[in-house]
Protein backbone atom coordinates (compact mmCIF):
# COMPACT_ATOMS: atom_id res chain seq x y z
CA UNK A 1 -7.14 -39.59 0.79
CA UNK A 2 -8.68 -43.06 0.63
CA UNK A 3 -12.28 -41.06 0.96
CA UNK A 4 -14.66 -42.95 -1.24
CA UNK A 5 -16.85 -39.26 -1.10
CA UNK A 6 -13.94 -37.03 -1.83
CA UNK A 7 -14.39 -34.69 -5.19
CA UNK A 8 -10.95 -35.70 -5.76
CA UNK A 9 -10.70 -39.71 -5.78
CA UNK A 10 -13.09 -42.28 -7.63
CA UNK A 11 -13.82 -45.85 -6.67
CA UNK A 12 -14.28 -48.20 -9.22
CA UNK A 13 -15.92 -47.23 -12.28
CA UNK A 14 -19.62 -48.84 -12.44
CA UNK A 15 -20.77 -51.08 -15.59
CA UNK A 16 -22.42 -48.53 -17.63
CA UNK A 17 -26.27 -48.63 -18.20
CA UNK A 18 -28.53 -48.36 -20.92
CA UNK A 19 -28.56 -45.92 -23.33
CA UNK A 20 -31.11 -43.37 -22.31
CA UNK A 21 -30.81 -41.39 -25.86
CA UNK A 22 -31.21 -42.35 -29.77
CA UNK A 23 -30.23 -38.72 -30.47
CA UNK A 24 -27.37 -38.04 -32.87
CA UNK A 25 -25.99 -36.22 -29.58
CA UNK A 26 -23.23 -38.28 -27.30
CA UNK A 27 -25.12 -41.07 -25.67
CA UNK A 28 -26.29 -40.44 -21.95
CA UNK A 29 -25.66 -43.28 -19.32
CA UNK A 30 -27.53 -43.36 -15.85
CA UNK A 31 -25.12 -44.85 -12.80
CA UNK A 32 -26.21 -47.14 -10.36
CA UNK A 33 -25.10 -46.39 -7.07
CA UNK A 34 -25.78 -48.22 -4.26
CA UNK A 35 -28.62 -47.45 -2.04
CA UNK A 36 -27.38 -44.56 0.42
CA UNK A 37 -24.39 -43.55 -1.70
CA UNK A 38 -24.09 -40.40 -3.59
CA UNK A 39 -22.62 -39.79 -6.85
CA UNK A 40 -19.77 -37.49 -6.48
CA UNK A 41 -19.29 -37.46 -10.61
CA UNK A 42 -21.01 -34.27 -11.06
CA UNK A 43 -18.75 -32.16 -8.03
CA UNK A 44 -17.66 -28.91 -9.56
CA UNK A 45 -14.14 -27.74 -8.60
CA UNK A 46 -13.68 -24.25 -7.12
CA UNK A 47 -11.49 -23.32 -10.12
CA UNK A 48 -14.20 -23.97 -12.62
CA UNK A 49 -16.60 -21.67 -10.79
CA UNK A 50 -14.04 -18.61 -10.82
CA UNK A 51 -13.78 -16.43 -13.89
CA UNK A 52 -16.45 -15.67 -15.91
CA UNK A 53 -20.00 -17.53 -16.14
CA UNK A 54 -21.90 -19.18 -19.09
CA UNK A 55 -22.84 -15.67 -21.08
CA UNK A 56 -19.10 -15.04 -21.24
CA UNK A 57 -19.71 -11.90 -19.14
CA UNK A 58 -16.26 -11.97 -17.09
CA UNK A 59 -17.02 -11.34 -13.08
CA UNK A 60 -14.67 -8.31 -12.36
CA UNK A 61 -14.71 -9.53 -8.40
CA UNK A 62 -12.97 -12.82 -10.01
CA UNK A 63 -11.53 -12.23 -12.83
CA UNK A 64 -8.31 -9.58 -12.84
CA UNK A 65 -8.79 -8.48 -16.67
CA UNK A 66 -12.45 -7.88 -16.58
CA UNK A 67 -12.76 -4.20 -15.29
CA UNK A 68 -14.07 -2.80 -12.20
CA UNK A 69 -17.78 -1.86 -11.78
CA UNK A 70 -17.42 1.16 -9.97
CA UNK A 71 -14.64 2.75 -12.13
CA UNK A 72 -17.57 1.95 -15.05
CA UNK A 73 -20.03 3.59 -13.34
CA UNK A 74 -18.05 6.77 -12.56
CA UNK A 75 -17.51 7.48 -15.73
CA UNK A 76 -20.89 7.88 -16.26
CA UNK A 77 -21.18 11.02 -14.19
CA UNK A 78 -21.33 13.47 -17.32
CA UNK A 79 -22.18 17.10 -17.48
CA UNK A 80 -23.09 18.17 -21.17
CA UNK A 81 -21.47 15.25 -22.85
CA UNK A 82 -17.71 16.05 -20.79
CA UNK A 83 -16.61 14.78 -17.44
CA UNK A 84 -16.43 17.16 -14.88
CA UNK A 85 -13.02 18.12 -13.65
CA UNK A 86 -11.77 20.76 -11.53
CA UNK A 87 -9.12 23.73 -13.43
CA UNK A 88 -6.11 24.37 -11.81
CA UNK A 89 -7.60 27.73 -10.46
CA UNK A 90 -11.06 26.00 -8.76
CA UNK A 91 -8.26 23.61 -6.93
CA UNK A 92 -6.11 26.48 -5.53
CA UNK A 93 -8.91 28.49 -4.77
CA UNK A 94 -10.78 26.04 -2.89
CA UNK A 95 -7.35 26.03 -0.89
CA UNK A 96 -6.69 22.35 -1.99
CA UNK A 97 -3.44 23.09 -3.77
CA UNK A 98 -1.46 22.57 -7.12
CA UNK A 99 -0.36 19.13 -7.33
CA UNK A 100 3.46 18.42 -6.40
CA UNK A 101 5.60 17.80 -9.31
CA UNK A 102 9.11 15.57 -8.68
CA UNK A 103 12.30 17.64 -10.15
CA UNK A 104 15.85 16.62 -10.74
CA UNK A 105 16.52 17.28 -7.12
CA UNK A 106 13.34 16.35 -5.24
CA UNK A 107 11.14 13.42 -5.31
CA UNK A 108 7.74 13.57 -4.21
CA UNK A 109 5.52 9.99 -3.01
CA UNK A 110 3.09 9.15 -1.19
CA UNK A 111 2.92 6.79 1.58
CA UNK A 112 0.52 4.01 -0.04
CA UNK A 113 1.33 1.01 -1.45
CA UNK A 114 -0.19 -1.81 -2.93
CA UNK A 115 0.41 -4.20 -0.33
CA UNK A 116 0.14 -1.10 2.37
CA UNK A 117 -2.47 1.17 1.28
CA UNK A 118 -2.89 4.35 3.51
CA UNK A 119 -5.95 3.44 5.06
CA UNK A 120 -7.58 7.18 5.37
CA UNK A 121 -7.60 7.83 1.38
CA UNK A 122 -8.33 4.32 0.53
CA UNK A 123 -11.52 4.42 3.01
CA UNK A 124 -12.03 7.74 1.05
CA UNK A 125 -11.81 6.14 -2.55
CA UNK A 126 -14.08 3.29 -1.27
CA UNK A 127 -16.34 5.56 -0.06
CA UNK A 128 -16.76 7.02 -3.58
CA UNK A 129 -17.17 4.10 -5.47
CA UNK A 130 -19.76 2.86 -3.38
CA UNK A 131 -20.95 6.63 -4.15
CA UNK A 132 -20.87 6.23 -7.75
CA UNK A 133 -22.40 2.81 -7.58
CA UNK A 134 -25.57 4.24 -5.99
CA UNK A 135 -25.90 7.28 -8.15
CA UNK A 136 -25.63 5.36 -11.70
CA UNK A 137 -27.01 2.28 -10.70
CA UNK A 138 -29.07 1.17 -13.32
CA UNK A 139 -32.17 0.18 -12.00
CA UNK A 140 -33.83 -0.76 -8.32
CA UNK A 141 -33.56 -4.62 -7.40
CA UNK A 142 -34.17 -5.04 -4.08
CA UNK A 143 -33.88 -7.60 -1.12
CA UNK A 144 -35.80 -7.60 1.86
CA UNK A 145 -32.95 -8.28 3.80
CA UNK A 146 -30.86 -5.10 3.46
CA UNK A 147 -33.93 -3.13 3.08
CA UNK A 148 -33.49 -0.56 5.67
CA UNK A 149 -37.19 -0.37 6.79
CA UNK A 150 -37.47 -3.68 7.67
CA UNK A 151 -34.29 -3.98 9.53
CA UNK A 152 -33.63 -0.57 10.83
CA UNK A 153 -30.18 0.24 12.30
CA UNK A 154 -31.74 2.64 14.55
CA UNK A 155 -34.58 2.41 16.87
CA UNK A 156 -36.07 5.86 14.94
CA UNK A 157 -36.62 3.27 12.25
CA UNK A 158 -36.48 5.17 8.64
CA UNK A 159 -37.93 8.67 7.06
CA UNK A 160 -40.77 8.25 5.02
CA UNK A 161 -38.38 9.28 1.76
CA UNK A 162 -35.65 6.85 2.80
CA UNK A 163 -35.41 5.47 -0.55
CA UNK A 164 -35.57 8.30 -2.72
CA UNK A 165 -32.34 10.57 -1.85
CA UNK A 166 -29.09 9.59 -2.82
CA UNK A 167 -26.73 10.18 0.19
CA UNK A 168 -23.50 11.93 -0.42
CA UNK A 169 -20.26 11.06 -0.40
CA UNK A 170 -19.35 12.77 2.38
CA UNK A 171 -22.67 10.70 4.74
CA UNK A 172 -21.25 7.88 3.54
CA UNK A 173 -17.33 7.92 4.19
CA UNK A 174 -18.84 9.41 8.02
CA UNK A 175 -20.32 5.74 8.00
CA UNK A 176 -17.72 3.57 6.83
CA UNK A 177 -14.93 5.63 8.51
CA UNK A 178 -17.22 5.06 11.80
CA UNK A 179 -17.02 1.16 11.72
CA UNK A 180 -13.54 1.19 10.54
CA UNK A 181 -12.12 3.34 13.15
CA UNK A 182 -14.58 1.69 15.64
CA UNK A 183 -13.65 -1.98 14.75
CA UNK A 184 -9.99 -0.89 13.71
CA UNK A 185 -10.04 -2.71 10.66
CA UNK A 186 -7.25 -2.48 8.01
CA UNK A 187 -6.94 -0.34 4.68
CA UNK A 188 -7.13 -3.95 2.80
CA UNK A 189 -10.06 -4.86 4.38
CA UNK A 190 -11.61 -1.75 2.63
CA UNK A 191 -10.64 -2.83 -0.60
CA UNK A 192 -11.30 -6.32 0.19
CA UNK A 193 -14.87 -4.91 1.28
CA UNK A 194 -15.30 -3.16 -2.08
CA UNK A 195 -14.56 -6.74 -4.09
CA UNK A 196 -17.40 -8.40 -1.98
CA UNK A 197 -19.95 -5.78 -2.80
CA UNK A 198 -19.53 -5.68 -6.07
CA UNK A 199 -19.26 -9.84 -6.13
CA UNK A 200 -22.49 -9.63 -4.49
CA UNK A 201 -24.47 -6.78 -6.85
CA UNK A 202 -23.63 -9.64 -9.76
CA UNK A 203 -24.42 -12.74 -8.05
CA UNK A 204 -27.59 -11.55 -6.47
CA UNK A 205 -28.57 -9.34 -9.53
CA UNK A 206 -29.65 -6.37 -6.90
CA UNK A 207 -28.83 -2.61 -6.96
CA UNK A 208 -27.52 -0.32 -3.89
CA UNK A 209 -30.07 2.10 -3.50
CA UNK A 210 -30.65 4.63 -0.95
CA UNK A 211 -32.77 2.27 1.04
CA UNK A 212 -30.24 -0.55 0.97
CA UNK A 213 -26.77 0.98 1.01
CA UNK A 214 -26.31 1.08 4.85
CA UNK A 215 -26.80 -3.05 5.04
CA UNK A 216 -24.90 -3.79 2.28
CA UNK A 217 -21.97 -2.03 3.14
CA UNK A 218 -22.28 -3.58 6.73
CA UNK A 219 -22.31 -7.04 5.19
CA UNK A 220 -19.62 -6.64 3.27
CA UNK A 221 -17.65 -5.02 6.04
CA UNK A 222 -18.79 -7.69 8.19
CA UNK A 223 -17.45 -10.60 6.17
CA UNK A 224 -14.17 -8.94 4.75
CA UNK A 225 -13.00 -8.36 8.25
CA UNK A 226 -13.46 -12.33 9.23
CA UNK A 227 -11.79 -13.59 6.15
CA UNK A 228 -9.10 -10.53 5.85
CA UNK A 229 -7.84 -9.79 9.57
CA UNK A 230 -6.41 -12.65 11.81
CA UNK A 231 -8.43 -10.98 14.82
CA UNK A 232 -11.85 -11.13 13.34
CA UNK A 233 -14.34 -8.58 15.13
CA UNK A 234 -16.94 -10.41 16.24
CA UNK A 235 -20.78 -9.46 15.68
CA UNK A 236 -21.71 -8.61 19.23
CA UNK A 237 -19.17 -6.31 18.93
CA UNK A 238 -20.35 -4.62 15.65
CA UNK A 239 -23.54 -4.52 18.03
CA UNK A 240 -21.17 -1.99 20.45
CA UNK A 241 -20.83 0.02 17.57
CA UNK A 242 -24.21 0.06 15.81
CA UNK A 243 -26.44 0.24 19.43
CA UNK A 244 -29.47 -0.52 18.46
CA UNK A 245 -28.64 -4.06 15.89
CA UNK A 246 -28.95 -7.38 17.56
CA UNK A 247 -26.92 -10.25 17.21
CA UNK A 248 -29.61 -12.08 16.07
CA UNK A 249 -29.80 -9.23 12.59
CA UNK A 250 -26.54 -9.44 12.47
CA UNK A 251 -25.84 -13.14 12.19
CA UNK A 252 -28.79 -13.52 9.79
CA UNK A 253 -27.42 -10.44 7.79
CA UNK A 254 -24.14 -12.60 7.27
CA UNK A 255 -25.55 -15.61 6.60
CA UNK A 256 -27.45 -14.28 3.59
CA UNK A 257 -24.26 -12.23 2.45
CA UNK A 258 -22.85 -15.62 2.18
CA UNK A 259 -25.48 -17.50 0.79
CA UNK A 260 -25.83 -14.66 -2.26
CA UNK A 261 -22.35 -15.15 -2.60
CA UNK A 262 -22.28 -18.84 -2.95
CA UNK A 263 -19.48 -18.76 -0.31
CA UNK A 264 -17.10 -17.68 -2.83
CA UNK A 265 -14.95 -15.56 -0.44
CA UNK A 266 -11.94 -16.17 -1.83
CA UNK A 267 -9.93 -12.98 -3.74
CA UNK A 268 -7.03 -13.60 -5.99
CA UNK A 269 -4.19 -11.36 -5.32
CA UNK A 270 -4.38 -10.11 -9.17
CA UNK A 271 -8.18 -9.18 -8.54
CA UNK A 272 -6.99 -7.32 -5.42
CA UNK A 273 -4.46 -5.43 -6.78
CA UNK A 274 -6.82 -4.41 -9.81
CA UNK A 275 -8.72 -2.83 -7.05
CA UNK A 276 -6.05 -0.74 -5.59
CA UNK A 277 -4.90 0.60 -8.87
CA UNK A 278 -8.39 1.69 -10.30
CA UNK A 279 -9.26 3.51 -6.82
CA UNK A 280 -6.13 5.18 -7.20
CA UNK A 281 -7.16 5.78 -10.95
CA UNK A 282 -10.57 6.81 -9.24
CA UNK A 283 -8.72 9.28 -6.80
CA UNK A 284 -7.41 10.82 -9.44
CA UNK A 285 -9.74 11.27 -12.02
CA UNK A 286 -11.89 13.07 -8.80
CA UNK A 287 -9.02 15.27 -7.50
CA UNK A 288 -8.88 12.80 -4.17
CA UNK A 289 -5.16 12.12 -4.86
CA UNK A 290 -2.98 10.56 -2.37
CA UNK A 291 -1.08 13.36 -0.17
CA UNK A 292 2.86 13.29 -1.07
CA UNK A 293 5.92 14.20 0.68
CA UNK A 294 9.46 14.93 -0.46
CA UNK A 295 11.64 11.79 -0.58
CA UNK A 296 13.79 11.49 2.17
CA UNK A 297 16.86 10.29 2.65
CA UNK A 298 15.88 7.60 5.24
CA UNK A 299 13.05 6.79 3.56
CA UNK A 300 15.02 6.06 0.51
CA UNK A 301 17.67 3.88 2.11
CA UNK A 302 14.42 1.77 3.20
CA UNK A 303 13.18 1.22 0.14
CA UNK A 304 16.87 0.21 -1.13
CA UNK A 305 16.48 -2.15 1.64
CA UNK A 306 13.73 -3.59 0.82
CA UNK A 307 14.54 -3.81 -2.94
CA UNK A 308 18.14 -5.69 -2.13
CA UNK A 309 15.94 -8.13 -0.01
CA UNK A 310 13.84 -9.08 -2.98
CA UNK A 311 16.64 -9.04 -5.33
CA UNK A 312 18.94 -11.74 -3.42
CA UNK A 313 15.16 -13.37 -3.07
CA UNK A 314 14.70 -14.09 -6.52
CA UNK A 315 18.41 -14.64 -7.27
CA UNK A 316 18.25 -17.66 -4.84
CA UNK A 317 15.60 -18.87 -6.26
CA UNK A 318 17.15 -18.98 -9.55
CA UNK A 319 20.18 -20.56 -8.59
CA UNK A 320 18.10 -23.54 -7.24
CA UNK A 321 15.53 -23.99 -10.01
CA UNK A 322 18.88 -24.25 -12.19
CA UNK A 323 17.98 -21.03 -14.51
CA UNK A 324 20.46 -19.13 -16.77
CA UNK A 325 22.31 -16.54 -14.05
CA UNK A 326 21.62 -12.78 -14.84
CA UNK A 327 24.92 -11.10 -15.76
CA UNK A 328 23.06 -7.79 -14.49
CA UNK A 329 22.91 -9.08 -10.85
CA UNK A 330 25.71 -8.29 -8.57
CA UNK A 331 27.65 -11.69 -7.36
CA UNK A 332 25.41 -13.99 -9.56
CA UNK A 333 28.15 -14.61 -11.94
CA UNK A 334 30.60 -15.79 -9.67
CA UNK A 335 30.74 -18.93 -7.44
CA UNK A 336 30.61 -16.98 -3.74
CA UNK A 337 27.15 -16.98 -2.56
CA UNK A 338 24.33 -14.50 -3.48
CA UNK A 339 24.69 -11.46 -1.96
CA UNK A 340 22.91 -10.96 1.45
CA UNK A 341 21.51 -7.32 2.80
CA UNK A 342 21.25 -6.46 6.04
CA UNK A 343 18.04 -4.41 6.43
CA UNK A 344 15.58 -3.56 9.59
CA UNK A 345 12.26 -2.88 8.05
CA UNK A 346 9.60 -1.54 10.44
């Protein structure tokens, strides 16, 4: 407040200048600042850079109705015109099971949620989309800074075909899996991970490639775990995981992340949650579905709990913001106070 340089406050509006145009287009002025002052005019708000940009192409790691790259890019894995899916037999005989089915008198879930994804399956569906990604990318812009021969992660440096084998998804959950458990990062860091990459593969215009994959996964990891976790791992200590990085790669690997990113870190909670729901969708379509367990007894009293809480949550709210009282709502109809449930949640 009171900041003559703040995007948000003006001083006094200068005398206009000369017309600069004779165009039939709006006339142009030029503003005369004092020497040593800068014209803050021409600022651009955060919320005008998020969404879409000027070809009207929407930025999926932005905007929550534009759809996901990788769940694009998976369905281009086609073999003779059909998707490849697994019968019912393949799945049993590979010892994988039938999938559970809930009946009148059991209920099977799993334990992942939106806002607490199960952070073994969701490293898994990460894993493949940066899988699918790779293997349908559509051509090979590069970077010198996450090319893998130029900064090795190794001391043995790079094979000489480093760049022409896709790796598979199981080489590169082993890697992800590896920092995650190493750094013990969260489940939503993964997905938060997953929004930077792609973010990054449209800002920068570059592919992930065999030769790249390793660095750009690392960088995403890297950042998603400062902005995400309230302990942030440090890079020295990504440096006790990777032994033979140095602090100095590292801290020039995230600078550049951010730079390609024009330090747009932030992730609406829409665009996260459009994440979770098209790995699961991902998971699925790829027989990696979530493992589920019969509904328990205790289990259901805890999500009773937890509903009740946000029931009498928005019901308060109501009641102050002066809204029309829901007859369906126990004790909103009356004058006593809204009711209150007593619930430990772990």
């Amino acid at each position: 407040m009171g900041n003559s340089n703040s995007c948000c406050s003006f001083g006094s509006p200068s005398p206009p200048a000369r017309k600069t145009t004779k165009s039939k287009d709006p006339p142009v002025f030029e503003e005369h600042l004092p020497e040593g002052e800068l014209s803050t005019n021409n600022l651009q708000h955060i919320s005008e850079r998020e969404g879409g940009d000027d070809d009207g192409n929407l930025d999926p790691s932005c905007d929550p109705s534009a759809a996901t790259l990788f769940l694009e890019r998976s369905k281009q894995s086609t073999e003779n015109g059909m998707t490849r899916k697994k019968s019912s037999h393949q799945i049993a005989s590979q010892g994988g099971g039938l999938k559970k089915s809930s009946s009148c008198s059991t209920i099977y879930l799993d334990d992942s949620t939106v806002s607490q994804p199960n952070l073994k399956n969701t490293v898994k569906c990460v894993s493949l989309a940066i899988y699918y990604h790779i293997k349908n990318r559509q051509s090979e812009r590069r970077l010198d800074i996450f090319d893998e021969r130029l900064h090795p992660l190794t001391r043995d440096g790079v094979a000489e075909d480093y760049d022409r084998h896709n790796p598979e998804h199981r080489q590169i959950y082993k890697f992800v899996r590896t920092l995650f458990n190493a750094a013990q990062l969260t489940a939503e860091c993964a997905i938060i991970t997953l929004v930077y990459l792609e973010r990054l593969l449209t800002y920068a215009e570059l592919d992930i490639s065999p030769c790249n994959w390793k660095r750009i996964v690392l960088g995403a990891i890297l950042l998603a775990s400062k902005v995400w976790d309230d302990q942030a791992v440090w890079n020295v200590d990504y440096c006790q995981i990777l032994k033979d990085i140095t602090v100095e790669d590292m801290n020039e690997l995230e600078r550049q992340f951010l730079e390609m990113l024009q330090f747009n870190i932030n992730v609406p909670s829409s665009v996260y949650a459009k994440y979770y729901f098209d790995l699961r969708s991902l998971a699925e379509a790829n027989d990696l579905s979530f493992p589920t367990e019969p509904l328990s007894k205790e289990r259901a009293q805890k999500l009773e709990a937890m509903s009740r809480v946000m029931q009498d949550k928005y019901a308060a709210e109501a009641l102050r913001n002066g809204m029309k009282k829901w007859s369906s709502l126990d004790n909103i109809g009356c004058d006593s106070a809204p009711r209150r449930s007593v619930a430990i949640l772990s």
